[in-house]
Protein backbone atom coordinates (compact mmCIF):
# COMPACT_ATOMS: atom_id res chain seq x y z
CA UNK A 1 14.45 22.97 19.67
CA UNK A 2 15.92 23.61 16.56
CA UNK A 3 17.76 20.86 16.01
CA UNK A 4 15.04 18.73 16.71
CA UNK A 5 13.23 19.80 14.26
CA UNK A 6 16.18 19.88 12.06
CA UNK A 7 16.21 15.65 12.89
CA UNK A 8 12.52 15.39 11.82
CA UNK A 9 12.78 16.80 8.30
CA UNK A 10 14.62 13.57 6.56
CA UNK A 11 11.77 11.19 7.84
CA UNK A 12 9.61 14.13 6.18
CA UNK A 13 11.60 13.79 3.26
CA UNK A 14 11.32 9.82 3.11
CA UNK A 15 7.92 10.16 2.92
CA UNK A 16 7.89 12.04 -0.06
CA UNK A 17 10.30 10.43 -1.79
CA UNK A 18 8.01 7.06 -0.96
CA UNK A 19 5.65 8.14 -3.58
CA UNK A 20 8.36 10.70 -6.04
CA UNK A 21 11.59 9.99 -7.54
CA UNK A 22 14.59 11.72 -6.03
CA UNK A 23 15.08 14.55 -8.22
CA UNK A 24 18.51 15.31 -9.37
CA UNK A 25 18.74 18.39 -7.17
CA UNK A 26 18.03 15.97 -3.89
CA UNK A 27 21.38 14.25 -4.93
CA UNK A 28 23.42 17.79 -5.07
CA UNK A 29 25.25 18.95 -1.86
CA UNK A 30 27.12 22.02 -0.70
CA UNK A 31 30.57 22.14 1.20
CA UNK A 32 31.37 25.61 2.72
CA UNK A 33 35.05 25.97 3.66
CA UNK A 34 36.66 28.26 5.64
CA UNK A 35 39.03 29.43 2.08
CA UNK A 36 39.50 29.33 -1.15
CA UNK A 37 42.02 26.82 -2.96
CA UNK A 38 44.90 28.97 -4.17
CA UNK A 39 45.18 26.45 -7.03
CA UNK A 40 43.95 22.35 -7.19
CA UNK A 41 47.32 20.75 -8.59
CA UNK A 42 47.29 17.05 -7.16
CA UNK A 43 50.86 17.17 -6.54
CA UNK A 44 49.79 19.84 -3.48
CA UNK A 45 46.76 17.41 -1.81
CA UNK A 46 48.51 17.09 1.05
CA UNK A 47 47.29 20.69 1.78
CA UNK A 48 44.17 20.46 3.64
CA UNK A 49 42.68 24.06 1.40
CA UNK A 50 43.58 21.47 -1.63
CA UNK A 51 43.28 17.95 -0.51
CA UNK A 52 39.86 18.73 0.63
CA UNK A 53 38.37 18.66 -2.74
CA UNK A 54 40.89 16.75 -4.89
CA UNK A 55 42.31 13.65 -2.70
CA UNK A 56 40.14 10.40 -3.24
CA UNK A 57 37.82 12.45 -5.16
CA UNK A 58 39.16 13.10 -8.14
CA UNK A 59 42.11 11.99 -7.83
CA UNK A 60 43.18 8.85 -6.14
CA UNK A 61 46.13 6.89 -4.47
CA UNK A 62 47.97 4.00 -5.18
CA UNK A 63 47.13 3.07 -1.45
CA UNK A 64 45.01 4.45 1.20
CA UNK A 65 45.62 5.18 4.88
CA UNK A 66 43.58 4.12 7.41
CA UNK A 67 43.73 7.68 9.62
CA UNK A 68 42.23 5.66 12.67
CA UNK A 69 45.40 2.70 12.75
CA UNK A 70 47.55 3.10 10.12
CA UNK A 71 46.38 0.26 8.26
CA UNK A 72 47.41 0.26 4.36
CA UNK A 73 44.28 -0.50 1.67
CA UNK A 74 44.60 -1.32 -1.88
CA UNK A 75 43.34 1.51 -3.91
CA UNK A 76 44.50 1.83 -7.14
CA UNK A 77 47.00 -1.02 -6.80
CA UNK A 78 45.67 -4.14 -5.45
CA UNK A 79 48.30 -5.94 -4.59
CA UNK A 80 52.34 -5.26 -3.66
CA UNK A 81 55.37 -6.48 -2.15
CA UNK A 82 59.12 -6.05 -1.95
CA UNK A 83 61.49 -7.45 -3.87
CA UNK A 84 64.71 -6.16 -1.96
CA UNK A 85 66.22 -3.56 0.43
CA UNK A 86 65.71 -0.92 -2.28
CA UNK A 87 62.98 -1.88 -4.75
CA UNK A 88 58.60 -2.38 -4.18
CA UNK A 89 56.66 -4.04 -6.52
CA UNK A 90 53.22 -3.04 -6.63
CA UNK A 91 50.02 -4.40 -9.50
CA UNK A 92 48.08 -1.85 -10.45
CA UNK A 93 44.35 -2.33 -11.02
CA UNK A 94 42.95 -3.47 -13.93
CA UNK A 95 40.00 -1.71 -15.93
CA UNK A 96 39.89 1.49 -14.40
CA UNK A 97 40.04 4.70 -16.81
CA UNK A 98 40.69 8.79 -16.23
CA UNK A 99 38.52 11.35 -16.73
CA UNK A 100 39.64 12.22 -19.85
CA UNK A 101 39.46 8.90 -21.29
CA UNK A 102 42.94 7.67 -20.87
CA UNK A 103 43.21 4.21 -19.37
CA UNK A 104 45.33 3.81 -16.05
CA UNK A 105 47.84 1.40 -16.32
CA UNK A 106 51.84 0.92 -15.03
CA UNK A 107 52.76 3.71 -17.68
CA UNK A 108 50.25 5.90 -16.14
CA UNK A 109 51.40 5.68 -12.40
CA UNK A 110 55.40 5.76 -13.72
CA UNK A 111 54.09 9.78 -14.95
CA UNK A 112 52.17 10.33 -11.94
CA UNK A 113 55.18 9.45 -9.59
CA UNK A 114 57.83 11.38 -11.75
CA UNK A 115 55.71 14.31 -12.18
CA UNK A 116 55.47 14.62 -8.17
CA UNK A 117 59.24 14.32 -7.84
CA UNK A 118 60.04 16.73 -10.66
CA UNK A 119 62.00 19.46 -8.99
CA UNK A 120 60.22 21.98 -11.33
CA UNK A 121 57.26 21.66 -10.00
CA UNK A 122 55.97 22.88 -6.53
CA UNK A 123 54.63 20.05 -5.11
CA UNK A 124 54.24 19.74 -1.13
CA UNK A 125 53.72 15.72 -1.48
CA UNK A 126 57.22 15.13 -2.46
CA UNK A 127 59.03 17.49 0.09
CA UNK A 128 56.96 16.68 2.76
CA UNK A 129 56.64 13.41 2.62
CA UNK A 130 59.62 11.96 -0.14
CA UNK A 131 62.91 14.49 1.30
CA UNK A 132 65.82 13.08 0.58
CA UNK A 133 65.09 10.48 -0.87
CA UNK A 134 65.50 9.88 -5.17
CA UNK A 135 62.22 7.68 -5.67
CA UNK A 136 62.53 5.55 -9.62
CA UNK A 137 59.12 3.30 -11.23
CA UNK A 138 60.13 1.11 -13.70
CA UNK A 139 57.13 -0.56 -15.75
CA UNK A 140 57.34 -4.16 -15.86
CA UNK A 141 54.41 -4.79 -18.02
CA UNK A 142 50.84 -3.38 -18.30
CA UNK A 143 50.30 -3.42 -15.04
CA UNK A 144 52.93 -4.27 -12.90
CA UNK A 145 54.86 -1.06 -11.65
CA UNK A 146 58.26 -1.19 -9.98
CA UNK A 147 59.28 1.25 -7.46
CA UNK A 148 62.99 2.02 -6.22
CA UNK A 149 64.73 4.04 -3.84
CA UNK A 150 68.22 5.34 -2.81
CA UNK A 151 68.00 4.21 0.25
CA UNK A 152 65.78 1.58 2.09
CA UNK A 153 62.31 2.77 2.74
CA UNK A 154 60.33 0.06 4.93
CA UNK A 155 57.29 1.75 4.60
CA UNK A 156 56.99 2.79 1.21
CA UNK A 157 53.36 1.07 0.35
CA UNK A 158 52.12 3.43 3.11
CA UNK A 159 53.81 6.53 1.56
CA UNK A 160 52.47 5.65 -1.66
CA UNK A 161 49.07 6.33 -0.30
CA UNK A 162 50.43 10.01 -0.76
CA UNK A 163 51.09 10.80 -4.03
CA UNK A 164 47.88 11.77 -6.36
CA UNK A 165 47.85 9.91 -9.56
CA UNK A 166 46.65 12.37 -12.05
CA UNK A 167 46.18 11.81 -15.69
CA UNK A 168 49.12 11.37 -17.98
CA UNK A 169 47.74 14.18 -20.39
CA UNK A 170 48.72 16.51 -16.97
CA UNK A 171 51.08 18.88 -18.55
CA UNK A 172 55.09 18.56 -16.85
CA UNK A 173 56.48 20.59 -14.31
CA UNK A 174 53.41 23.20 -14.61
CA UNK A 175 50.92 23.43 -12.10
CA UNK A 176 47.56 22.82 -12.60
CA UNK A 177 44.45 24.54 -12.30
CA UNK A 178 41.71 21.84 -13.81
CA UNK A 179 42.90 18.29 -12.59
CA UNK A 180 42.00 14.92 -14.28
CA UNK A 181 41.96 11.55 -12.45
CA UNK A 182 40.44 8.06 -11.80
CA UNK A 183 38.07 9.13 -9.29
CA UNK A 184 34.29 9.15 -8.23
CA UNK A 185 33.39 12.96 -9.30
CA UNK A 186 35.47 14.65 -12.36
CA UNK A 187 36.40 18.27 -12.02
CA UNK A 188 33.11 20.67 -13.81
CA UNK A 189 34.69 24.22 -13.15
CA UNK A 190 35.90 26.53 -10.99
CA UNK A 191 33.96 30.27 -11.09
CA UNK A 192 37.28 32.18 -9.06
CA UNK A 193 35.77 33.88 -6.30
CA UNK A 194 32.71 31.97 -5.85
CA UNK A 195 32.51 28.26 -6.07
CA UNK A 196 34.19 24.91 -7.37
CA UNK A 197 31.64 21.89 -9.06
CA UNK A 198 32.67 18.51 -9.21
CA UNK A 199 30.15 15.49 -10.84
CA UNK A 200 29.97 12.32 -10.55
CA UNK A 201 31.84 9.73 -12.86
CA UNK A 202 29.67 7.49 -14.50
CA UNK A 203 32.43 4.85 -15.25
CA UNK A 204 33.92 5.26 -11.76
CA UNK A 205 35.53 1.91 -11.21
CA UNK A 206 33.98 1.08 -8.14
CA UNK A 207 30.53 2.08 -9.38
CA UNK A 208 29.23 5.64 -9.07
CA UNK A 209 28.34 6.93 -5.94
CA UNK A 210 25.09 8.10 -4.61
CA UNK A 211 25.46 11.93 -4.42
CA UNK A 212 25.75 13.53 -8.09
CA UNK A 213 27.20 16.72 -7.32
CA UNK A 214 28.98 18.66 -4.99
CA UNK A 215 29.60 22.36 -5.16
CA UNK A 216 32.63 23.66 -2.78
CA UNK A 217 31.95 27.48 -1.60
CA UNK A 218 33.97 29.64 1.19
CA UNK A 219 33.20 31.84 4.24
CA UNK A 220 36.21 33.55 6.02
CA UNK A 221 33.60 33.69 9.06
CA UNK A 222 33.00 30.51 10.88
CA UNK A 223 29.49 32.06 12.10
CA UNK A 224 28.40 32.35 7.82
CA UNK A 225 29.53 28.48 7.42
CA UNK A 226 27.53 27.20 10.28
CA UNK A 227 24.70 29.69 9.65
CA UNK A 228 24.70 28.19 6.22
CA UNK A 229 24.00 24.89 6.74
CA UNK A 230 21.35 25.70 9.42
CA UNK A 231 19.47 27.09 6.92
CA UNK A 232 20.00 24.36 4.34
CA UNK A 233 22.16 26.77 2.09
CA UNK A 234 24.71 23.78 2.85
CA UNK A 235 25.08 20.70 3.50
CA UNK A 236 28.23 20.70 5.55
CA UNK A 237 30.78 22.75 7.13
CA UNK A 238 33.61 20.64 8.09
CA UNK A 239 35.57 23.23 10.49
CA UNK A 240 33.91 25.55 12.31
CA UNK A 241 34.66 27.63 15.42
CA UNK A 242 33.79 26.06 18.78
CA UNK A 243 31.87 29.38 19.94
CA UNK A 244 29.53 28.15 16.73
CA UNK A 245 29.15 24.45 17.55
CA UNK A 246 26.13 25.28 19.63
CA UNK A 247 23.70 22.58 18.02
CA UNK A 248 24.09 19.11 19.83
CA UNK A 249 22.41 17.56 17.26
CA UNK A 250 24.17 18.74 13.54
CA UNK A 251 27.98 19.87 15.42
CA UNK A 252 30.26 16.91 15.58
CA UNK A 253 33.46 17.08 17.56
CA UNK A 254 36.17 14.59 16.35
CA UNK A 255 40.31 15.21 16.92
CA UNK A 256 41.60 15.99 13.88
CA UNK A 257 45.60 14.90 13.59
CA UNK A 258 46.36 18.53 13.42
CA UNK A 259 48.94 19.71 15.59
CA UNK A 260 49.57 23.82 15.58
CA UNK A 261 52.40 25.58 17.04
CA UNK A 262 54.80 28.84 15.96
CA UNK A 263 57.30 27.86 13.94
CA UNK A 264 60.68 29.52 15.27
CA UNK A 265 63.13 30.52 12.10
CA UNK A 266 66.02 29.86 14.80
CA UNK A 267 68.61 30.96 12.17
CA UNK A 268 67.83 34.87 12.27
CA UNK A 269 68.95 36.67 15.28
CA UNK A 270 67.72 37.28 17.75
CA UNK A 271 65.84 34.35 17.28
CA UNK A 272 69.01 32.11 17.09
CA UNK A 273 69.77 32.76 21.03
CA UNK A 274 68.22 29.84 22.62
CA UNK A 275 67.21 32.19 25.77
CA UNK A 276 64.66 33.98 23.31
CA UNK A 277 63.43 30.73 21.59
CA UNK A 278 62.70 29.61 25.79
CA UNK A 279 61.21 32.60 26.73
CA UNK A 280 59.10 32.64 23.81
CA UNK A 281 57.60 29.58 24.99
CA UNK A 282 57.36 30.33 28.53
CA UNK A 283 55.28 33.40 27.87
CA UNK A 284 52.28 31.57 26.18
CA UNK A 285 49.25 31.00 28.26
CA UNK A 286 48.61 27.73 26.61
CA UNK A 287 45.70 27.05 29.96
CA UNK A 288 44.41 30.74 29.21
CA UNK A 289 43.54 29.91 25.57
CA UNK A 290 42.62 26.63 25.98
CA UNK A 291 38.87 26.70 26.72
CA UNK A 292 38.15 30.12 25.77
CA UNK A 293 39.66 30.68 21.90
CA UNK A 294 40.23 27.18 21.46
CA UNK A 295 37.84 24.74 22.47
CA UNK A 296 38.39 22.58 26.00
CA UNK A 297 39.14 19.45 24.26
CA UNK A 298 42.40 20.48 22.92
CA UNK A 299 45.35 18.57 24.44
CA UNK A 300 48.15 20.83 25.23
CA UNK A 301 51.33 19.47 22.25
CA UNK A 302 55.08 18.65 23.22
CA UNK A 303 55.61 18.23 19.38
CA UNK A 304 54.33 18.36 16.17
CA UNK A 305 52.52 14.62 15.80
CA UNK A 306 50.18 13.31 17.81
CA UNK A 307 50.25 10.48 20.65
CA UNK A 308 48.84 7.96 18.07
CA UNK A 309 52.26 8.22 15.68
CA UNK A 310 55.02 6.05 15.90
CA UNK A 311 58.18 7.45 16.70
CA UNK A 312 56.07 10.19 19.02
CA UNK A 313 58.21 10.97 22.53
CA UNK A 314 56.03 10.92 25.43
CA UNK A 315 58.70 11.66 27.99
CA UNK A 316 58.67 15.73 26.35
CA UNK A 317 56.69 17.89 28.96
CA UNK A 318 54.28 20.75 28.27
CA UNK A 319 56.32 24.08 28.53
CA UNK A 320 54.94 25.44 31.65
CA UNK A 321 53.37 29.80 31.70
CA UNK A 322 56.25 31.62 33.50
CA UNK A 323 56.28 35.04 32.61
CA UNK A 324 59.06 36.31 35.49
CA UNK A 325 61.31 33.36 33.95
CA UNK A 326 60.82 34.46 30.65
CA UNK A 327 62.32 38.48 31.83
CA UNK A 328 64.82 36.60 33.18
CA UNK A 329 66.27 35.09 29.91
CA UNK A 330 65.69 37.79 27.59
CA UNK A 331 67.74 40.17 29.93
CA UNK A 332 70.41 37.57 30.19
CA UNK A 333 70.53 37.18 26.52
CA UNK A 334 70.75 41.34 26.45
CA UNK A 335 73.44 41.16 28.77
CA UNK A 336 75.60 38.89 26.26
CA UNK A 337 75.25 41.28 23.33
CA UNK A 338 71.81 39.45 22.08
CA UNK A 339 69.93 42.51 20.35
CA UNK A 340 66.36 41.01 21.91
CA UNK A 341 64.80 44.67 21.43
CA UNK A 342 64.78 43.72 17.25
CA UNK A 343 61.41 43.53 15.84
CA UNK A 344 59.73 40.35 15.37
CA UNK A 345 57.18 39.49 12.68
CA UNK A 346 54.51 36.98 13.69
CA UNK A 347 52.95 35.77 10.47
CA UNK A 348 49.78 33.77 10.51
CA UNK A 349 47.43 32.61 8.00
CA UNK A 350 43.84 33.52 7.77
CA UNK A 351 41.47 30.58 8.16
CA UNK A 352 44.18 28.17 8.76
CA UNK A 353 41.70 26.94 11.79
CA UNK A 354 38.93 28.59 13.55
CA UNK A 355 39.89 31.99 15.20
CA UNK A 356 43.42 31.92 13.94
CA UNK A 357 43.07 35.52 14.23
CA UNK A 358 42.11 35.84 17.74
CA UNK A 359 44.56 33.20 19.06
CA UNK A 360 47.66 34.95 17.02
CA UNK A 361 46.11 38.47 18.82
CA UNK A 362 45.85 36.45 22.24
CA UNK A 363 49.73 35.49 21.63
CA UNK A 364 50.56 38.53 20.19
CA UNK A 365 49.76 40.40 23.67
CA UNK A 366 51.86 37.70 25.71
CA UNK A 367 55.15 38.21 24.01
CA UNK A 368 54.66 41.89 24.22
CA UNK A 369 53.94 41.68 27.93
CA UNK A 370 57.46 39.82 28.77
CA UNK A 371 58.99 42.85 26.56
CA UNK A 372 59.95 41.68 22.85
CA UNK A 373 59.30 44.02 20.40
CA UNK A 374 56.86 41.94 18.23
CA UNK A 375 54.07 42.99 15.49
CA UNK A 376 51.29 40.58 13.66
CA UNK A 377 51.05 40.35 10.47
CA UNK A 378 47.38 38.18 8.71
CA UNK A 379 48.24 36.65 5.56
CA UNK A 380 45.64 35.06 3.04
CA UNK A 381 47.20 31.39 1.92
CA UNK A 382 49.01 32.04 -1.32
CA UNK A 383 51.20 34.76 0.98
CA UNK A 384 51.72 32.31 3.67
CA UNK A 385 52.57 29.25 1.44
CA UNK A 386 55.60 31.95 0.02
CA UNK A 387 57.02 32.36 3.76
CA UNK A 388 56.19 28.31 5.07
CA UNK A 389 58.67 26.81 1.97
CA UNK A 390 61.99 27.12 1.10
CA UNK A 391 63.84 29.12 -0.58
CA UNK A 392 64.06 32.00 1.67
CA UNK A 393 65.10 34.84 1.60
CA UNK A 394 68.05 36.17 3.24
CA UNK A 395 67.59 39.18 4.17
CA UNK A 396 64.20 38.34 6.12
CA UNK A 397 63.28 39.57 9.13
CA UNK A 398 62.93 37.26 12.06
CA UNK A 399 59.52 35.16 12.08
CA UNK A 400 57.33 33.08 14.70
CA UNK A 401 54.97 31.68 11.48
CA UNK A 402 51.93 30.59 12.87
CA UNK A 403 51.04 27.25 11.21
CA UNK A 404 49.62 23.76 11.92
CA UNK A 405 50.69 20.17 10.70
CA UNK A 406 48.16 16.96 9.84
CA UNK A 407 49.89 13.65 10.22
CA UNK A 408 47.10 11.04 10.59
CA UNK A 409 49.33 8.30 8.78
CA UNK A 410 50.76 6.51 11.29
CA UNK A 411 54.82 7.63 11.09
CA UNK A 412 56.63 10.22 11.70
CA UNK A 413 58.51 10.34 8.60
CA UNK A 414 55.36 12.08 6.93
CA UNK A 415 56.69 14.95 9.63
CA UNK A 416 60.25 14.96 10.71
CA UNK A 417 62.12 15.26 7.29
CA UNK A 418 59.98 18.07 5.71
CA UNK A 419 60.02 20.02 8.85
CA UNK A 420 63.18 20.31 10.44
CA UNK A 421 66.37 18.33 8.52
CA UNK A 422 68.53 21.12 7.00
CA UNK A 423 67.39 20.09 3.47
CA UNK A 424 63.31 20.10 4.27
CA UNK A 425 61.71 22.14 2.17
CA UNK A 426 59.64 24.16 5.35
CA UNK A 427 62.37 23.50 7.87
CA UNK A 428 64.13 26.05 9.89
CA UNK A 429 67.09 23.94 11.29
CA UNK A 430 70.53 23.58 11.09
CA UNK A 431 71.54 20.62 13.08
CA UNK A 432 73.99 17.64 12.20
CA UNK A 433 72.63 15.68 14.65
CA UNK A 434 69.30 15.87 14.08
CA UNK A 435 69.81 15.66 10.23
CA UNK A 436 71.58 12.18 11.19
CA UNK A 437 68.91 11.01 13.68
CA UNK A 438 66.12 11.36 11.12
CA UNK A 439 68.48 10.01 8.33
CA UNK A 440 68.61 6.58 10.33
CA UNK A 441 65.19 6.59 11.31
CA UNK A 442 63.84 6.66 7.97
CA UNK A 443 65.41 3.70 6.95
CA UNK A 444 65.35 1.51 9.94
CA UNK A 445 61.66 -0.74 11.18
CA UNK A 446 60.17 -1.26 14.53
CA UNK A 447 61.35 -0.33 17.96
CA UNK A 448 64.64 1.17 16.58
CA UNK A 449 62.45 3.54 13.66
CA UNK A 450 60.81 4.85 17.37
CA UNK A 451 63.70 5.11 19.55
CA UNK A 452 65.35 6.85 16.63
CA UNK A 453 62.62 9.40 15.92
CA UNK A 454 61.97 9.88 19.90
CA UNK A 455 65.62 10.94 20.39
CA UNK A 456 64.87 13.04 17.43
CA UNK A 457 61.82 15.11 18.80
CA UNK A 458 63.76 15.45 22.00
CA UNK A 459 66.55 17.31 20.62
CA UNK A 460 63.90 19.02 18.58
CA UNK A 461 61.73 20.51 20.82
CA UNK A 462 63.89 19.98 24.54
CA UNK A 463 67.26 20.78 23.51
CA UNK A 464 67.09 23.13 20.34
CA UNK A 465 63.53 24.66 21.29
CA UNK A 466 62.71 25.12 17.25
CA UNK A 467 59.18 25.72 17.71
CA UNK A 468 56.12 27.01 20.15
CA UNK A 469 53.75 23.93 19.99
CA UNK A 470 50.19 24.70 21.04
CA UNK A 471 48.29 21.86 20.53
CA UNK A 472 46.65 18.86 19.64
CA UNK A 473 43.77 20.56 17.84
CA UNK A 474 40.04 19.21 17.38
CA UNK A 475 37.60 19.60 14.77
CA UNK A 476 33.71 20.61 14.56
CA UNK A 477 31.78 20.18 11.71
CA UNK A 478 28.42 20.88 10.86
CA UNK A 479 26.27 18.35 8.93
CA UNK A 480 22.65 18.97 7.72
CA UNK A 481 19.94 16.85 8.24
CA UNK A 482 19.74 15.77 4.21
CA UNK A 483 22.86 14.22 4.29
CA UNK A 484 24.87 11.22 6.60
CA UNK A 485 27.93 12.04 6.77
CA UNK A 486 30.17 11.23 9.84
CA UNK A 487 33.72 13.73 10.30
CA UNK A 488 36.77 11.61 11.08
CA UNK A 489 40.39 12.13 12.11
CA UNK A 490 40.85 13.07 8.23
CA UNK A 491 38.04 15.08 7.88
CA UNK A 492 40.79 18.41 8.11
CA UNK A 493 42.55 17.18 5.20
CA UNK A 494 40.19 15.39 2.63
CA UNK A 495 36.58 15.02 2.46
CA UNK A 496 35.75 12.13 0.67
CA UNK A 497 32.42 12.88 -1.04
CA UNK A 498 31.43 9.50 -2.16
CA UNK A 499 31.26 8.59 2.04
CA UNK A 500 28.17 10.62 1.80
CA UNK A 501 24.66 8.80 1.47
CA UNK A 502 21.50 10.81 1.03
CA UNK A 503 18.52 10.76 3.60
């Protein structure tokens, strides 16, 4: 009965504004997330924590992705097309200005692209999604904007729907803390600890949007963040746990394009024996947590993109619960000299989805029960992010890192690169061949960019076993009854606050 009395209170509110004008507060919202940003540097909003409040809000993209097929939209280019093998032209739009006053034009973009592929600067956007590859703009005039690459990238209009185009005041190869862009709401502050306000841009080049402000807060505890928004201290939670989802009428359940798994550091003993790395998966319960810590809808993974991505391999099969078979290996391993009695760290990350802590405890008690000698470790993000990217350090321990992957853009070359070729930046591999496979699949088109990647993800995850994948994950979110807003397959990694209209 609550949430139908929940529904009732816009048409209340209608009424009232019938006869008032909206006030300014009836055009504020609240987000509550699940943690607070570490920092809000554009050149990381491919991290959900990040991208959350910066992509598309206040700063944009040269393109944008349609999660849902893939499709490319103009953006902040309107136009583009390739001039050879190596070399994209793109126009940039015309008219638009930055927070800070600067206009955006072909100069602009030329800083915001060689900012993001400055090596001194940490920036997840260029090693996830640019590895490998040396990336060159070259203004033509005002606002024409060449792009070039060492090697043939077919889809480089979609990848440009990646990088952030920040203002070209944005200091060099220093992160940063109070981003400018083009977008509809221009960074206020950020009160560490307690909230981040963003307002709308009057000059917005699309027009300004409807709602005038939106403050971002965090709740570790998925129970707060719904609790919140029942009781109109927010306006939306986008991920909550599915044990909290218990109003049919304000919980939304969408898939999400995350895909979580354990990622295997396969170079430390005795995680390098490929017994271990099998056994490891054959002790996970993935039926025993699915429907109890994770919600029902979850769709058991064979790698780390979904179905929906090109180059995905739907011939890998879901590594089956076999404890006895797991024994098995680890005391053949023993019997070959593998030391599989040396302690294991699992890492995980807290927030990094709803009851991350209770799935990495679930685990935990699996891997003890076949016999390794494994202890859990709960790290907030900034300590995570230190363990998840390269360099590391030698002398560490062997890790299962608990962590989880958003591709919703259609290839997997926003995956494959990043994550397991020698030279990605969060990759834990070693392997010629799969270096070379995902070499030639970035450069080739159609069904041999598939094949290629498929015969990747096979040797991947069937004949190297480099990670634990768990699964296809979906999202609830909680939405008030002041606001429309409907959660997409993007929702995890950027929440686009001029989509939401007022009731």
């Amino acid at each position: 009965m609550k949430g139908v009395a929940f529904r009732y209170l816009p048409m209340m509110a209608l009424a009232v504004v019938a006869i008032q004008p909206v006030t300014a507060q009836a055009q504020e919202v609240t987000i509550v997330l699940s943690e607070e940003p570490d920092l809000l540097e554009p050149c990381q909003s491919s991290r959900s924590n990040i991208g959350r409040v910066v992509k598309q809000n206040i700063v944009e993209t040269l393109t944008e992705i349609n999660p849902t097929d893939g499709s490319i939209t103009p953006r902040l280019a309107t136009e583009w097309s390739q001039i050879d093998d190596l070399t994209w032209r793109f126009q940039i739009r015309q008219g638009v200005q930055f927070h800070d006053g600067a206009p955006l034009d072909a100069e602009a973009v030329a800083f915001a692209i060689n900012r993001t592929m400055d090596e001194n600067l940490d920036c997840e956007v260029r090693t996830k999604f640019f590895g490998g590859l040396t990336v060159t703009p070259t203004v033509i005039d005002n606002y024409t904007l060449e792009i070039a690459t060492n090697s043939p990238v077919p889809i480089l209009p979609t990848m440009m729907g990646t990088v952030a185009v920040m203002s070209p005041n944005t200091p060099m190869g220093v992160a940063d803390r109070t981003p400018v862009g083009t977008g509809p709401y221009r960074f206020i502050d950020w009160n560490v600890g307690t909230s981040i306000t963003l307002e709308r841009f009057p000059d917005y080049w699309d027009g300004p949007a409807e709602v005038a402000k939106a403050t971002f807060v965090w709740r570790s505890e998925s129970t707060v963040r719904a609790a919140m928004v029942l009781t109109g201290e927010a306006d939306i939670a986008p991920n909550i746990a599915v044990q909290d989802a218990t109003d049919d009428i304000m919980d939304i359940s969408y898939p999400n394009s995350e895909t979580s798994r354990l990622r295997i550091d396969t170079l430390v003993p005795p995680l390098d024996d490929i017994r271990v790395r099998e056994a490891i998966n054959l002790a996970i319960d993935r039926d025993g947590i699915r429907g109890s810590i994770f919600s029902k809808d979850v769709i058991p993974a064979t790698q780390l993109v979904v179905p929906s991505i090109n180059g995905y391999n739907p011939d890998l099969e879901v590594w089956p619960y076999d404890p006895s078979r797991a024994m098995e290996l680890l005391a053949a391993a023993k019997a070959d000299g593998t030391n599989v009695d040396t302690e294991i760290m699992m890492i995980g990350r807290i927030g990094i989805y709803p009851n991350s802590t209770e799935v990495m405890e679930a685990m935990l008690a699996m891997l003890q029960g076949i016999g390794l000698n494994v202890k859990l470790q709960m790290l907030e993000v900034a300590e995570w992010v230190d363990i998840l990217t390269k360099p590391y350090a030698e002398d560490r321990a062997p890790v299962l890192l608990q962590s989880q992957h958003d591709n919703n853009n259609g290839d997997a070359v926003f995956t494959a690169f990043n994550k397991y070729h020698s030279e990605g930046a969060q990759s834990t591999l070693n392997d010629p061949q799969v270096d070379d496979l995902l070499v030639r699949a970035g450069a080739a088109t159609g069904d041999e960019r598939r094949s290629l990647f498929q015969q990747a993800f096979k040797r991947i995850n069937a004949d190297l076993i480099a990670d634990v994948p768990m699964f296809h994950m979906v999202g609830y979110t909680r939405v008030g009854p002041r606001i429309e807003f409907t959660p997409s397959i993007s929702t995890n990694s950027e929440l686009q606050i001029a989509t939401i209209k007022m009731r």
